[in-house]
N, C-alpha and C. Protein backbone atom coordinates (compact mmCIF):
# COMPACT_ATOMS: atom_id res chain seq x y z
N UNK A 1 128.83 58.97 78.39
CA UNK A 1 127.80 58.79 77.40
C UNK A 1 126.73 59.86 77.59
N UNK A 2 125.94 60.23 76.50
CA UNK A 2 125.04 61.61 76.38
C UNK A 2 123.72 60.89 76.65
N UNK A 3 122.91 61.14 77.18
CA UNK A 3 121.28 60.57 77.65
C UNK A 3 120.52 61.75 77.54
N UNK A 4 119.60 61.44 77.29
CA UNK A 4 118.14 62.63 76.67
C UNK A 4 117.57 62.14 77.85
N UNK A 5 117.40 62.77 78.81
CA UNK A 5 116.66 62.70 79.80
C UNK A 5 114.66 63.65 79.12
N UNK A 6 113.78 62.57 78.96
CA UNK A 6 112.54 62.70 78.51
C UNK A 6 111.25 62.90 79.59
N UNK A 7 111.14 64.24 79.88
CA UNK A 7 110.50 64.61 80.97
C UNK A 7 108.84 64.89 80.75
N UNK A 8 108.38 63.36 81.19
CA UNK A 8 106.70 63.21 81.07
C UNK A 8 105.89 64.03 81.97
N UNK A 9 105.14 64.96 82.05
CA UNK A 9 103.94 65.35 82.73
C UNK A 9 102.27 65.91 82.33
N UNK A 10 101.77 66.07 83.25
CA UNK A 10 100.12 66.51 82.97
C UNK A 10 100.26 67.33 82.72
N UNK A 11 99.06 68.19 81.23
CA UNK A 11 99.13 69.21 80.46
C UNK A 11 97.62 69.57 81.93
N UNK A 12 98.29 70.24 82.67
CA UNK A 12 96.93 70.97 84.01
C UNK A 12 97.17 72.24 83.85
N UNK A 13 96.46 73.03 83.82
CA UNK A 13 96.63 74.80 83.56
C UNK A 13 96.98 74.92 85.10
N UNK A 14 98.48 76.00 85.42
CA UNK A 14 98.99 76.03 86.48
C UNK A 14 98.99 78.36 86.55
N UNK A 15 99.21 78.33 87.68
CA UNK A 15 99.27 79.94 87.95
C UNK A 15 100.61 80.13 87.13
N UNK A 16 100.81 81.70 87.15
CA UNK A 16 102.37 82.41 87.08
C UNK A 16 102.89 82.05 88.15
N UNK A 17 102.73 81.95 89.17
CA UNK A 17 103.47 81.61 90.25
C UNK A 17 103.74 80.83 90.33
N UNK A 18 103.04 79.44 89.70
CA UNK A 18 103.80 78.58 89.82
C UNK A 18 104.82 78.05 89.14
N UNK A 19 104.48 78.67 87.31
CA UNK A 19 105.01 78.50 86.75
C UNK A 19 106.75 78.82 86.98
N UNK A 20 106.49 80.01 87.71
CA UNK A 20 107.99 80.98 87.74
C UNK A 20 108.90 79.61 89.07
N UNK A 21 107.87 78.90 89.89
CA UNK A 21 108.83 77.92 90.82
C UNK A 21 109.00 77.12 90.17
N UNK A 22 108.78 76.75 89.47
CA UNK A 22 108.96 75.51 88.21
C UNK A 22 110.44 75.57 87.96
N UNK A 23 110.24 76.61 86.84
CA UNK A 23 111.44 77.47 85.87
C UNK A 23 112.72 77.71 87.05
N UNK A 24 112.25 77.96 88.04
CA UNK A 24 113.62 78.11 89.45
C UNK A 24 114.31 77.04 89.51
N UNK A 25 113.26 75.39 89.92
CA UNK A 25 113.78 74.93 89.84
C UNK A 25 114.49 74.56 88.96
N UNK A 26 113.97 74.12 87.80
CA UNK A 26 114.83 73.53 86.65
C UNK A 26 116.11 74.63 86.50
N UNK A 27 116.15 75.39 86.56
CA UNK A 27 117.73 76.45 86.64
C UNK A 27 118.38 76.08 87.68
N UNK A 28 118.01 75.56 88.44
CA UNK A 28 119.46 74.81 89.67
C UNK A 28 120.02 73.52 89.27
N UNK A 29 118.37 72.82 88.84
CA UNK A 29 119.54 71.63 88.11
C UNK A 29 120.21 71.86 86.62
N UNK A 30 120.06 73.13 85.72
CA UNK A 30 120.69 73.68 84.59
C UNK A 30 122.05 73.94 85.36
N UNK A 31 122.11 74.68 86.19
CA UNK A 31 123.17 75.10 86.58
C UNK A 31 124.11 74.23 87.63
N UNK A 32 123.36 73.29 88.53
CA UNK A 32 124.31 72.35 89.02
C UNK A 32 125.74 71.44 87.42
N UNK A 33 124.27 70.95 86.90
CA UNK A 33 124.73 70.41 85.33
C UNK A 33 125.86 71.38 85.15
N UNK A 34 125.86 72.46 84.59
CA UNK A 34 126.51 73.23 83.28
C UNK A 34 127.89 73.45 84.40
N UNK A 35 127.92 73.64 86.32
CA UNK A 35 129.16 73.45 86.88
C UNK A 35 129.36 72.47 86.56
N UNK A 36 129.37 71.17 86.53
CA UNK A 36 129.85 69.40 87.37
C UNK A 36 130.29 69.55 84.92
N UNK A 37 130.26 70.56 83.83
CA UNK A 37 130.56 70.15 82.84
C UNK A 37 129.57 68.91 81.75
N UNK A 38 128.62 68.57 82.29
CA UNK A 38 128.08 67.59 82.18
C UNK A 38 126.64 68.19 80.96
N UNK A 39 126.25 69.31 81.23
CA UNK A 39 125.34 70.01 80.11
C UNK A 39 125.43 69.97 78.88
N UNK A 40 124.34 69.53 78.22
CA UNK A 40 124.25 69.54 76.91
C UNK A 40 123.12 70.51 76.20
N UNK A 41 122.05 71.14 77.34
CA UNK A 41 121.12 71.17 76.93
C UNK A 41 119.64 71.40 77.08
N UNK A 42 118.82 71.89 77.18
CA UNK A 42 117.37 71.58 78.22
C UNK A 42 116.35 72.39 77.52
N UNK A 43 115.13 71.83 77.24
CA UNK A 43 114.65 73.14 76.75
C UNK A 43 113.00 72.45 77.17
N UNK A 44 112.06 73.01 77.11
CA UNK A 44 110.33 72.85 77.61
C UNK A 44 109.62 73.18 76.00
N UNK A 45 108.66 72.02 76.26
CA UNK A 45 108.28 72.06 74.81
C UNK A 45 106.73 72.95 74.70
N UNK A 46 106.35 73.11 73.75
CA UNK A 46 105.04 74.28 73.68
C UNK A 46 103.81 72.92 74.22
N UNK A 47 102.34 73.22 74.70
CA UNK A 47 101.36 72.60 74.85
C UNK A 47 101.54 71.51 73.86
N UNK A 48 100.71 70.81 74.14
CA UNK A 48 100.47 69.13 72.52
C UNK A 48 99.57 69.48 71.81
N UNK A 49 98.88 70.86 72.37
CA UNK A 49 97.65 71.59 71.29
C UNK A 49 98.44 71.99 70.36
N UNK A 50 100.01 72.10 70.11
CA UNK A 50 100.83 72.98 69.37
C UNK A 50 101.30 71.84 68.25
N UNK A 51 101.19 70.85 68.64
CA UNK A 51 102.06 69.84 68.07
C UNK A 51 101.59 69.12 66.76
N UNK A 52 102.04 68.37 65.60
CA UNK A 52 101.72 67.96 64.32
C UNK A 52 102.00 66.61 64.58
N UNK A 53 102.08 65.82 63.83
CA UNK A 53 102.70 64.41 64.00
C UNK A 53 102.72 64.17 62.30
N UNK A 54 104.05 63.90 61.77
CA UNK A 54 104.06 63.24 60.25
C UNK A 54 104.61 61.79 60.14
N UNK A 55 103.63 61.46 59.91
CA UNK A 55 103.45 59.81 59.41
C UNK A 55 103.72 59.33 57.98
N UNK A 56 105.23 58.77 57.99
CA UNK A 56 105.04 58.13 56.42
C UNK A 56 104.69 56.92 55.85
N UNK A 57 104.02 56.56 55.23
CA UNK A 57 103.56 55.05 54.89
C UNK A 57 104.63 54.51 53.95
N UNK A 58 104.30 53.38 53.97
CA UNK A 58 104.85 52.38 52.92
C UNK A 58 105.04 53.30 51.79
N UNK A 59 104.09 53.34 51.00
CA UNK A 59 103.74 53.48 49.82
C UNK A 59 104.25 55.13 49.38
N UNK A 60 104.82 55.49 50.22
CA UNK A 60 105.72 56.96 50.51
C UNK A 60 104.56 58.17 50.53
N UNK A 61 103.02 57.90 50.50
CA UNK A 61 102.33 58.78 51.03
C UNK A 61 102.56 60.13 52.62
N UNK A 62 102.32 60.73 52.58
CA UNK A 62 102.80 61.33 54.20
C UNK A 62 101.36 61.60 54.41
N UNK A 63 100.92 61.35 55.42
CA UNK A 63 100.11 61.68 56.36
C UNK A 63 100.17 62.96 57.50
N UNK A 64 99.69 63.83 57.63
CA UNK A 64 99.88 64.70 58.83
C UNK A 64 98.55 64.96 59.82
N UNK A 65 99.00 64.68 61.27
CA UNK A 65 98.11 64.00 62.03
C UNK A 65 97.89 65.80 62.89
N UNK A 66 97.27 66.23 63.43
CA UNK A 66 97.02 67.32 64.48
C UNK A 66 97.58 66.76 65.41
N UNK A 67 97.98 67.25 66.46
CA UNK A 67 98.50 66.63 68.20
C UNK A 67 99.45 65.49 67.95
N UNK A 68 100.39 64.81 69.17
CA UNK A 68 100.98 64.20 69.21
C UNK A 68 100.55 62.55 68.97
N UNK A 69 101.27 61.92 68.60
CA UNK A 69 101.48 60.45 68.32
C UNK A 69 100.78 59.86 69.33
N UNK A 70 100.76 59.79 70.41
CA UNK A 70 100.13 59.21 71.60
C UNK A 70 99.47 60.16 72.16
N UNK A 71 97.87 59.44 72.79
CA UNK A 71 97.09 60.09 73.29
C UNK A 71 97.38 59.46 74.81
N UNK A 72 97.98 59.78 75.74
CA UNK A 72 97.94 59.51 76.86
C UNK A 72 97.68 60.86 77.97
N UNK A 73 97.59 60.23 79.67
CA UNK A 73 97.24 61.20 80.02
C UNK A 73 98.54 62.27 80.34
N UNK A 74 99.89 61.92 80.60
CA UNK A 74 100.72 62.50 80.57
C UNK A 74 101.74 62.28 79.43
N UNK A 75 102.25 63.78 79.08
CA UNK A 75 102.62 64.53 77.19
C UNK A 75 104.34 64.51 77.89
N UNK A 76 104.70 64.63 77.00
CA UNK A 76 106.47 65.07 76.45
C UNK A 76 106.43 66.22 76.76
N UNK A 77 106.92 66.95 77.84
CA UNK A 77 106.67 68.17 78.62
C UNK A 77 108.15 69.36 78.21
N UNK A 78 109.47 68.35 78.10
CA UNK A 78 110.42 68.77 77.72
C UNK A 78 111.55 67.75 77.51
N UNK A 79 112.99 67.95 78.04
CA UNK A 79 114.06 67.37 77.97
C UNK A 79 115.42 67.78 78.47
N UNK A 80 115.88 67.29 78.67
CA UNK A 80 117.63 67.28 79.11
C UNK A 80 118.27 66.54 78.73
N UNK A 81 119.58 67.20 77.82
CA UNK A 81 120.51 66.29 77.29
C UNK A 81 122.11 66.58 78.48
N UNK A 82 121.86 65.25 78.83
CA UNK A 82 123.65 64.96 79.98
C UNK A 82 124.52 64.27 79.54
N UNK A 83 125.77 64.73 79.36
CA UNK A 83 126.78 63.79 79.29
C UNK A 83 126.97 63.29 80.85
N UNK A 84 126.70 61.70 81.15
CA UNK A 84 126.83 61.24 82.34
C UNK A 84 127.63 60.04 82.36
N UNK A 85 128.63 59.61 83.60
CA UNK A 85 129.22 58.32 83.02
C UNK A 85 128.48 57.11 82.80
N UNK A 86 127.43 57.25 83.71
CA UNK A 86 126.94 55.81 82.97
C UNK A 86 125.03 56.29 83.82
N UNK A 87 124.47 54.92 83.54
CA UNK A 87 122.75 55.24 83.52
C UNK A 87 122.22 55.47 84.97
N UNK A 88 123.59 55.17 86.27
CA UNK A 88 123.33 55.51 87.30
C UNK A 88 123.05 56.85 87.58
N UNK A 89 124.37 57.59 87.02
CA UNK A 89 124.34 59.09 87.22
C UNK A 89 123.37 59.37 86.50
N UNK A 90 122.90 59.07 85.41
CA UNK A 90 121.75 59.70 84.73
C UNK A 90 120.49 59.86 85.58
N UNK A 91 120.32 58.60 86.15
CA UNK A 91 119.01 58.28 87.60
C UNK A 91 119.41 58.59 88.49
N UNK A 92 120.67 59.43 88.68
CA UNK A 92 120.72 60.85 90.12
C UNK A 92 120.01 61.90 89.44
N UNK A 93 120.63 62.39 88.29
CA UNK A 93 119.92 63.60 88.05
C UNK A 93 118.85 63.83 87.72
N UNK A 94 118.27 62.66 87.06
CA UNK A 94 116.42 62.95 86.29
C UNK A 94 115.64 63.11 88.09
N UNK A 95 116.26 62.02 88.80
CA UNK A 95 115.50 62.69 90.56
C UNK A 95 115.46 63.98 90.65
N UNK A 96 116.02 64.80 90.40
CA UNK A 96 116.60 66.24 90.60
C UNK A 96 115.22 66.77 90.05
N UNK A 97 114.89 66.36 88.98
CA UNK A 97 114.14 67.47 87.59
C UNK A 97 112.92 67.23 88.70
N UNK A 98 112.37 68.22 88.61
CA UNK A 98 111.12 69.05 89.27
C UNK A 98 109.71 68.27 87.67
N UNK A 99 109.79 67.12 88.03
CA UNK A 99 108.45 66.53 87.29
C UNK A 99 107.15 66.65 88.32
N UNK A 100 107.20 66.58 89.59
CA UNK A 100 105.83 66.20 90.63
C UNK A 100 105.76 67.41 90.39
N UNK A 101 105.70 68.81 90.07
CA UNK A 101 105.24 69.85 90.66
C UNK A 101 104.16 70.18 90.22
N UNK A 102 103.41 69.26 89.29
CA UNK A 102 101.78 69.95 88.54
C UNK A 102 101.10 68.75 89.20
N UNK A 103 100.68 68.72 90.30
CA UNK A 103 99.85 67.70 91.14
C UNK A 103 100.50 66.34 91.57
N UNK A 104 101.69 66.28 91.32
CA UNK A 104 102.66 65.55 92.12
C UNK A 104 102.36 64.29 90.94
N UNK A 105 102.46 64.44 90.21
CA UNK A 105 102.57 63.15 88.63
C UNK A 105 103.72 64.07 87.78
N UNK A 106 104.19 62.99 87.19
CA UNK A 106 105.14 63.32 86.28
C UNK A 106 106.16 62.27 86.32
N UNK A 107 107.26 61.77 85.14
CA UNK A 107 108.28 60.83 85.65
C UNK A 107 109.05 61.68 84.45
N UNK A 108 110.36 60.58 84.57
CA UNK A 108 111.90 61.42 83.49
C UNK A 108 112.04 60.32 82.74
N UNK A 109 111.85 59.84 81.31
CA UNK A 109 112.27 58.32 80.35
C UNK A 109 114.12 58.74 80.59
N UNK A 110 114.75 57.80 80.67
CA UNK A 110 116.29 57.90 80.56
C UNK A 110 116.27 57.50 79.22
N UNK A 111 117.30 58.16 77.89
CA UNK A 111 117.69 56.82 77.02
C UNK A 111 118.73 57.39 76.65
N UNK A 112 119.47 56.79 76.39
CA UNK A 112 121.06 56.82 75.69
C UNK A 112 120.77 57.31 74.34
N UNK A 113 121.77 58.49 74.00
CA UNK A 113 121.73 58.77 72.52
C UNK A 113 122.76 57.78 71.76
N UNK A 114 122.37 57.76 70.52
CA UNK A 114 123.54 57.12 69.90
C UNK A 114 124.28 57.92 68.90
N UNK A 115 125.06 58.33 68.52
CA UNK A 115 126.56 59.14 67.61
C UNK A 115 126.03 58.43 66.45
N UNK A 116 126.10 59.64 66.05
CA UNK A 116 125.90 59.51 64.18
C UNK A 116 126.89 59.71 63.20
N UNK A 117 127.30 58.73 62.23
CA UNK A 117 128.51 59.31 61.90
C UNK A 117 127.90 59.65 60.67
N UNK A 118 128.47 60.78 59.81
CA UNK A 118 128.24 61.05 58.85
C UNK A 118 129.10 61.10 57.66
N UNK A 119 128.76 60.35 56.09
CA UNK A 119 129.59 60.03 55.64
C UNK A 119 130.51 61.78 55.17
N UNK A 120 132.06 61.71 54.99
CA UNK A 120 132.38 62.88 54.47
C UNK A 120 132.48 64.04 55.51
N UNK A 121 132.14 63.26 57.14
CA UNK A 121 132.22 64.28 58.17
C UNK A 121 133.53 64.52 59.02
């Protein structure tokens, strides 16, 4: 089964240096993944200063909000998509993802994707 591994952390202004140990790590667990066949995917999302939010109402109005949907203190930082056999292996690898490294906060949401079928596909 495929899981979006949802990688929460603090938006803290960090050095180049650290940034570049960051990016190291996450390429070992890209690349452990993409050996063991299991890769789907990974990518780091821009600041939440970057972000829109579109809201549709009832009444089919759209709303468009500045910044993300939730104001909390830790943002949607990025993601990893794994094909894993089941939600154990998924909670080996989100351990792996380098979330503590911006003041030692950060966690990984696990969730199962679900297959879309499409009609005519």
């Amino acid at each position: 089964m495929r899981y979006m591994l949802l990688i929460y952390s603090r938006e803290t202004p960090i050095t180049s240096e650290q940034e570049g140990g960051i990016a190291l790590k996450h390429r070992d667990v890209m690349k452990e993944a993409s050996e063991r066949g299991i890769f789907h995917g990974a990518e780091p999302l821009q600041p939440t200063n970057t972000a829109v939010t579109v809201r549709k109402r009832a009444d089919g109005e759209v709303l468009i909000i500045d910044g993300p949907f939730a104001e909390t203190k830790e943002q949607l930082a990025g993601y990893y998509i794994l094909d894993c056999a089941n939600v154990e292996e998924a909670i080996e690898w989100a351990s792996k993802i380098p979330t503590g490294c911006q003041g030692g906060e950060g966690c990984v949401e696990i969730r199962p994707l679900r297959t879309m079928k499409v009609a005519g596909a």
